[in-house]
PDB file of N, CA and C in Angstrom:
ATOM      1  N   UNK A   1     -24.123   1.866  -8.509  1.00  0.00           N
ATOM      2  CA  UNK A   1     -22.988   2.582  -7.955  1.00  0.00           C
ATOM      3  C   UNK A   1     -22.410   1.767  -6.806  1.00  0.00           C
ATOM      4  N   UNK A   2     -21.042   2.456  -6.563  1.00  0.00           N
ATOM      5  CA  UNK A   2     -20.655   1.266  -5.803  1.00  0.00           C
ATOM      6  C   UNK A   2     -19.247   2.465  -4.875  1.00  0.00           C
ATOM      7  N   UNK A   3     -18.969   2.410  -3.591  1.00  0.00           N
ATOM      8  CA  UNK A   3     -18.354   2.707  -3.253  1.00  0.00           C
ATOM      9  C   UNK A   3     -16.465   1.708  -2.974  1.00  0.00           C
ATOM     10  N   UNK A   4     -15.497   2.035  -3.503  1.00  0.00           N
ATOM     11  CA  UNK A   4     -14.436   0.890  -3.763  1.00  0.00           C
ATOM     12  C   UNK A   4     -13.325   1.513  -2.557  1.00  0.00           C
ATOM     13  N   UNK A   5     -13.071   1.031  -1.946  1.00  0.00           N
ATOM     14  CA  UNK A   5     -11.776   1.331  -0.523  1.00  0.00           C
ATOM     15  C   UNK A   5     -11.047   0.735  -0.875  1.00  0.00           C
ATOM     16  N   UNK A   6      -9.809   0.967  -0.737  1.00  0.00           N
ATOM     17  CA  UNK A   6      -7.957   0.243  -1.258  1.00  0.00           C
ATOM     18  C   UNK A   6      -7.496   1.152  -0.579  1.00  0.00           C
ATOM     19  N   UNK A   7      -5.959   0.825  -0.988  1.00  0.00           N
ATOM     20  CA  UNK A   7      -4.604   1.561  -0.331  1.00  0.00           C
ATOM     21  C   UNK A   7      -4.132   2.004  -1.091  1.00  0.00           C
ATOM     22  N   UNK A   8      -3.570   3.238  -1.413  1.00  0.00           N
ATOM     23  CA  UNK A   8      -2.611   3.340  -2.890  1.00  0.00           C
ATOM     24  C   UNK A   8      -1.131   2.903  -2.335  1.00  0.00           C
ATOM     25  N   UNK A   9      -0.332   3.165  -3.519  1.00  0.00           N
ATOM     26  CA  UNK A   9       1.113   3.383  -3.773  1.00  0.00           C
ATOM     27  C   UNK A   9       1.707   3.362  -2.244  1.00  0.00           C
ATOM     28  N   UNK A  10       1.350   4.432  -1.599  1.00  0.00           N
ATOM     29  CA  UNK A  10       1.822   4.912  -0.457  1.00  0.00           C
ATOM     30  C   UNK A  10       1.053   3.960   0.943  1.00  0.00           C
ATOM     31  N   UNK A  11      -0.138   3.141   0.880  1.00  0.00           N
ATOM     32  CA  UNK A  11      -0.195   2.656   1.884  1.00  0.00           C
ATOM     33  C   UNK A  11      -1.694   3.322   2.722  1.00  0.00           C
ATOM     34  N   UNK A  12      -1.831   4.562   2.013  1.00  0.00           N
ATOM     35  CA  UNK A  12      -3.182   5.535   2.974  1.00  0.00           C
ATOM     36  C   UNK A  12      -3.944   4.781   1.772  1.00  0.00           C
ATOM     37  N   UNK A  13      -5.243   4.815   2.876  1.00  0.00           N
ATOM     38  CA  UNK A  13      -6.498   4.228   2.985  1.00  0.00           C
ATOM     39  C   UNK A  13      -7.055   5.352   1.725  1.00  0.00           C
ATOM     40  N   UNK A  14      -7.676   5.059   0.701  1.00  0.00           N
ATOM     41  CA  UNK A  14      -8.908   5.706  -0.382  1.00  0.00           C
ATOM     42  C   UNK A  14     -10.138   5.357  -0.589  1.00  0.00           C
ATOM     43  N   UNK A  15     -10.656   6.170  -0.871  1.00  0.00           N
ATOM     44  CA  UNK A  15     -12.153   5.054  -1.761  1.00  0.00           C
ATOM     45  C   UNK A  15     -12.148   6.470  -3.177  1.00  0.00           C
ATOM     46  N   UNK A  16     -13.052   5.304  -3.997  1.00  0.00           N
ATOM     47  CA  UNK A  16     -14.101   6.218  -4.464  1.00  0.00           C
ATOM     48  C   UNK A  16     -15.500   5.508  -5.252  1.00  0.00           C
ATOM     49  N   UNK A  17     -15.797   6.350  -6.215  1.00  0.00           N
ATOM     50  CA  UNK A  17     -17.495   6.246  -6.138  1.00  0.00           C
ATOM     51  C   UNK A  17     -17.758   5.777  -7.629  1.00  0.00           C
ATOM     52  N   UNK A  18     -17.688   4.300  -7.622  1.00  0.00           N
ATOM     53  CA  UNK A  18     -18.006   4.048  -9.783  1.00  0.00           C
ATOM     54  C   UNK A  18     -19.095   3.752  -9.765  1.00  0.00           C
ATOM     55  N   UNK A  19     -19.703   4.363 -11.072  1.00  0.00           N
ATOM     56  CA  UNK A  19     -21.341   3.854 -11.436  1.00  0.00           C
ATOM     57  C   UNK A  19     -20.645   2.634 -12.249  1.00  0.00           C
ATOM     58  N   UNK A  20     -22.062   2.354 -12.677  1.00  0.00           N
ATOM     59  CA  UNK A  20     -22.177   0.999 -13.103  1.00  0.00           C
ATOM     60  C   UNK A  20     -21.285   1.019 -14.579  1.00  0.00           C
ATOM     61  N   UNK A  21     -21.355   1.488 -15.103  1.00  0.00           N
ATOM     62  CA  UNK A  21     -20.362   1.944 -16.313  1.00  0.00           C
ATOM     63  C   UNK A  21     -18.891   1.784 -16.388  1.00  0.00           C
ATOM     64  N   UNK A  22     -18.364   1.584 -15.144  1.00  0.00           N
ATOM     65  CA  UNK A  22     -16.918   1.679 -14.759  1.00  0.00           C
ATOM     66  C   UNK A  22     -16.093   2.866 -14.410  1.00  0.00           C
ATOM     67  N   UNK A  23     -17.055   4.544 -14.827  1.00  0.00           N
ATOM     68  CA  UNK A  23     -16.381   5.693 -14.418  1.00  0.00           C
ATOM     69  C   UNK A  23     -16.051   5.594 -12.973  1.00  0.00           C
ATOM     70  N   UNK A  24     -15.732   6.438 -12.783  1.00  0.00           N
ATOM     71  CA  UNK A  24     -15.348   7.202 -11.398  1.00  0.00           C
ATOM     72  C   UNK A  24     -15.847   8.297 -11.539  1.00  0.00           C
ATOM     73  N   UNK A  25     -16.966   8.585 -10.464  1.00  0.00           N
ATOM     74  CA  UNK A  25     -17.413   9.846 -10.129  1.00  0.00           C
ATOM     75  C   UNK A  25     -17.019  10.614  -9.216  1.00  0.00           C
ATOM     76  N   UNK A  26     -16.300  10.117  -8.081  1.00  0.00           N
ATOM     77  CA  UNK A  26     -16.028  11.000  -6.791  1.00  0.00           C
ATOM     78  C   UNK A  26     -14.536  10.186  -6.347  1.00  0.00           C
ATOM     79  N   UNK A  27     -13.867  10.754  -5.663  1.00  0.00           N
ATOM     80  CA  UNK A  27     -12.853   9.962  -4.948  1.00  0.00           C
ATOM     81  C   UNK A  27     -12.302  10.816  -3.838  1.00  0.00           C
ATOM     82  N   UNK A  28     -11.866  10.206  -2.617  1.00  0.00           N
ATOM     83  CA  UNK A  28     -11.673  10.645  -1.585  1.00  0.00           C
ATOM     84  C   UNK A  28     -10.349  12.112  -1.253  1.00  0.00           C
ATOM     85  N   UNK A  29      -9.835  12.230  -2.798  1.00  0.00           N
ATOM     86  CA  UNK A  29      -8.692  13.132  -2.833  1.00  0.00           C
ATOM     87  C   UNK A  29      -8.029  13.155  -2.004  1.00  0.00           C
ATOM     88  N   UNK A  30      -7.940  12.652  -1.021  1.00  0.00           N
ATOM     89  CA  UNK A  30      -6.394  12.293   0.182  1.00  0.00           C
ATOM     90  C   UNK A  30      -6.898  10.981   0.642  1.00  0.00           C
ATOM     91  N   UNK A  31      -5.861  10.598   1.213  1.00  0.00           N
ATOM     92  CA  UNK A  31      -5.182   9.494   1.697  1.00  0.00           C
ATOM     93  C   UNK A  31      -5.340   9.734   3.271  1.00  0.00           C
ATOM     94  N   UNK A  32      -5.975   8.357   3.579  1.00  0.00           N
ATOM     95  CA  UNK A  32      -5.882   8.481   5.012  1.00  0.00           C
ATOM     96  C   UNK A  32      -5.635   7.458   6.073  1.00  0.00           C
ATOM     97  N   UNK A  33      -5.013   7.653   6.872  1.00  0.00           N
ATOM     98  CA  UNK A  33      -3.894   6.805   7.616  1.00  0.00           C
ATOM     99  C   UNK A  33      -4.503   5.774   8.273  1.00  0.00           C
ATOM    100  N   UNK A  34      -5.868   6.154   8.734  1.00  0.00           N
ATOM    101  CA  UNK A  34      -6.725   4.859   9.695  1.00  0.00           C
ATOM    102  C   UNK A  34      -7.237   4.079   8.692  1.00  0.00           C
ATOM    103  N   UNK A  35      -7.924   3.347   8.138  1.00  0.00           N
ATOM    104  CA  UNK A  35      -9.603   2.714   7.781  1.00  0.00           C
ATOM    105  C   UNK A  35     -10.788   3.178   8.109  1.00  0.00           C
ATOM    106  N   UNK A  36     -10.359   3.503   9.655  1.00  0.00           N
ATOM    107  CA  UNK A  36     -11.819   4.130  10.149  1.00  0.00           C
ATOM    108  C   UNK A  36     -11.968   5.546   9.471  1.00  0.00           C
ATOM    109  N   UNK A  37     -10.871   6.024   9.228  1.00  0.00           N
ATOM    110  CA  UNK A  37     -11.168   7.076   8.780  1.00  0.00           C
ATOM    111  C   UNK A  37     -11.450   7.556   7.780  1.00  0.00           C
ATOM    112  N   UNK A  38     -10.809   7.135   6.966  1.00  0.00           N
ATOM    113  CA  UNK A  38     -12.018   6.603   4.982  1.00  0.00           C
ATOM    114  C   UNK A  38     -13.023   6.266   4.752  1.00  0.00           C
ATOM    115  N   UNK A  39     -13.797   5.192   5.869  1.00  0.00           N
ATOM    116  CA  UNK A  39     -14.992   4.696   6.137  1.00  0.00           C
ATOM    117  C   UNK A  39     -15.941   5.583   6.392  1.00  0.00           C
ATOM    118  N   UNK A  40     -15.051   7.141   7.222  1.00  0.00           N
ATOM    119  CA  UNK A  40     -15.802   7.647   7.743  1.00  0.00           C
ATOM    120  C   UNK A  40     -16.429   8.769   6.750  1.00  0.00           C
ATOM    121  N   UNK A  41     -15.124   9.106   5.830  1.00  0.00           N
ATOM    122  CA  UNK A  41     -15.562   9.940   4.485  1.00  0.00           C
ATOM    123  C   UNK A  41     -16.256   9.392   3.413  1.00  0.00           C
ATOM    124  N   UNK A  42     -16.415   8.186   4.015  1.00  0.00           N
ATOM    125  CA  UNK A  42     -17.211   7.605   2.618  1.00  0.00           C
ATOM    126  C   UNK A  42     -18.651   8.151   3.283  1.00  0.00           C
ATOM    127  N   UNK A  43     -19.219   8.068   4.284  1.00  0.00           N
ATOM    128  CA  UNK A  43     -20.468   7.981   5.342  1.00  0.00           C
ATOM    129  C   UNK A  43     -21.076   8.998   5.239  1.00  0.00           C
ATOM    130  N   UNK A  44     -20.007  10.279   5.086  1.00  0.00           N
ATOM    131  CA  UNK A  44     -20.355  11.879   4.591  1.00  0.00           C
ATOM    132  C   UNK A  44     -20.522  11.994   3.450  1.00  0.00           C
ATOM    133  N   UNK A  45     -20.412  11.369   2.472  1.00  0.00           N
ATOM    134  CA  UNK A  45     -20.345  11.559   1.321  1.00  0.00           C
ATOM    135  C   UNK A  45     -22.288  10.816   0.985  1.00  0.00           C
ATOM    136  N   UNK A  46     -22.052   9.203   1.621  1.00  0.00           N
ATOM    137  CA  UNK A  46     -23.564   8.931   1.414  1.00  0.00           C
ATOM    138  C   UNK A  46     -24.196   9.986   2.218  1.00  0.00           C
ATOM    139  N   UNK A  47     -24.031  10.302   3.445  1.00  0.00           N
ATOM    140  CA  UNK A  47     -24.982  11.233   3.879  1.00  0.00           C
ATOM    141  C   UNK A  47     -25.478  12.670   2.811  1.00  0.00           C
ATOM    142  N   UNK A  48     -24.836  12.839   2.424  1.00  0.00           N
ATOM    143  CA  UNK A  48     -24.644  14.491   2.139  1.00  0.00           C
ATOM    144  C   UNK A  48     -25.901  13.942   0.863  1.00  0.00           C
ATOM    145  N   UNK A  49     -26.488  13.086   0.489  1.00  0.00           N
ATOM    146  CA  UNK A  49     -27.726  13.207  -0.252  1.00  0.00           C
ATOM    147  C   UNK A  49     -28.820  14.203   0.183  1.00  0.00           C
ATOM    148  N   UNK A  50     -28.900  14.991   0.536  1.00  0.00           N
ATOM    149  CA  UNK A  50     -30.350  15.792   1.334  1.00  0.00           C
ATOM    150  C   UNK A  50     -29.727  17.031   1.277  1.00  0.00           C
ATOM    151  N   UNK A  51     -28.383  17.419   0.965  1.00  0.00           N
ATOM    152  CA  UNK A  51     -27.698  18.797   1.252  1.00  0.00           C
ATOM    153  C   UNK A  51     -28.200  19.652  -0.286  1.00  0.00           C
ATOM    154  N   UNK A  52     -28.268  20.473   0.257  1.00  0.00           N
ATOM    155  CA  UNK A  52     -28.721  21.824  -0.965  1.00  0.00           C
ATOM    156  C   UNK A  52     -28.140  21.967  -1.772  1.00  0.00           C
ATOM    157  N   UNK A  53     -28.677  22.345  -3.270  1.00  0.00           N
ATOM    158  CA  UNK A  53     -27.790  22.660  -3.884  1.00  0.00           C
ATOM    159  C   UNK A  53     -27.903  24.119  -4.518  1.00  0.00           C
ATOM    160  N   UNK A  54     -26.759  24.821  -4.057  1.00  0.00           N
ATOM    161  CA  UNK A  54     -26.317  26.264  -4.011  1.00  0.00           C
ATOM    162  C   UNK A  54     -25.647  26.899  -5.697  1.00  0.00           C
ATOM    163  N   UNK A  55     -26.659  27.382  -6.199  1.00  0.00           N
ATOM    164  CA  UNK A  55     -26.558  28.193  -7.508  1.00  0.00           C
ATOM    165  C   UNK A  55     -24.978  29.209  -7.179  1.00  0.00           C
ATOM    166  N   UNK A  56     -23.872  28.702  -7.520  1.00  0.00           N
ATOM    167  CA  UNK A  56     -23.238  29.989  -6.768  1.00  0.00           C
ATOM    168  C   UNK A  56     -22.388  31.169  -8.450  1.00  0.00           C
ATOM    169  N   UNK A  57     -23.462  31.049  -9.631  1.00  0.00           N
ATOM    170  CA  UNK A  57     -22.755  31.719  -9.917  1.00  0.00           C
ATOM    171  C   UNK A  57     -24.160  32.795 -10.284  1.00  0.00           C
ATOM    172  N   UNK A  58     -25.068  33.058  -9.480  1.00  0.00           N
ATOM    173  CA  UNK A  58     -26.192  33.954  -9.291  1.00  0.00           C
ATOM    174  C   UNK A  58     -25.089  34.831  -7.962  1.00  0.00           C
ATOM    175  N   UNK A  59     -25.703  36.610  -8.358  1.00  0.00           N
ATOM    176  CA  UNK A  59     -25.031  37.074  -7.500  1.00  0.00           C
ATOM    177  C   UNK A  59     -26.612  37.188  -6.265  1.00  0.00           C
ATOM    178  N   UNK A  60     -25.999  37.513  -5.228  1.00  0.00           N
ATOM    179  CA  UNK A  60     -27.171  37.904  -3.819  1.00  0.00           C
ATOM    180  C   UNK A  60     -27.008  39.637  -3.111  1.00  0.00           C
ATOM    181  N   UNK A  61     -28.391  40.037  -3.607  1.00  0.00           N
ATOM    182  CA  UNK A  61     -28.167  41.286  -3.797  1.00  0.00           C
ATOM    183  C   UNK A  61     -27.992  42.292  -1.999  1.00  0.00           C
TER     184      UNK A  61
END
């Protein structure tokens, strides 16, 4: 896997997330005006490995 940063059309900063296959699994869905600041959604995105994962179509009584 590989995280890919560019500019689109418009100039805002993107990434997203291809496995080795060439898909695209994730992408930053907006555009953002810094570098630092794409960099920074990419960082949440590696982080967020350890976050729970929430059954949400079980109801809670």
């Amino acid at each position: 896997m590989r995280f890919e940063l560019f500019r689109d059309s418009g100039g805002h900063w993107r990434w997203r997330l291809r496995v080795q296959n060439g898909n695209v699994i994730a992408d930053s869905a907006e555009g953002y005006a810094r570098r630092e600041d794409c960099e920074h959604g990419i960082a949440l995105v590696k982080g967020s490995g350890e976050a729970p994962i929430v059954d949400m179509t079980t109801k809670i009584a």
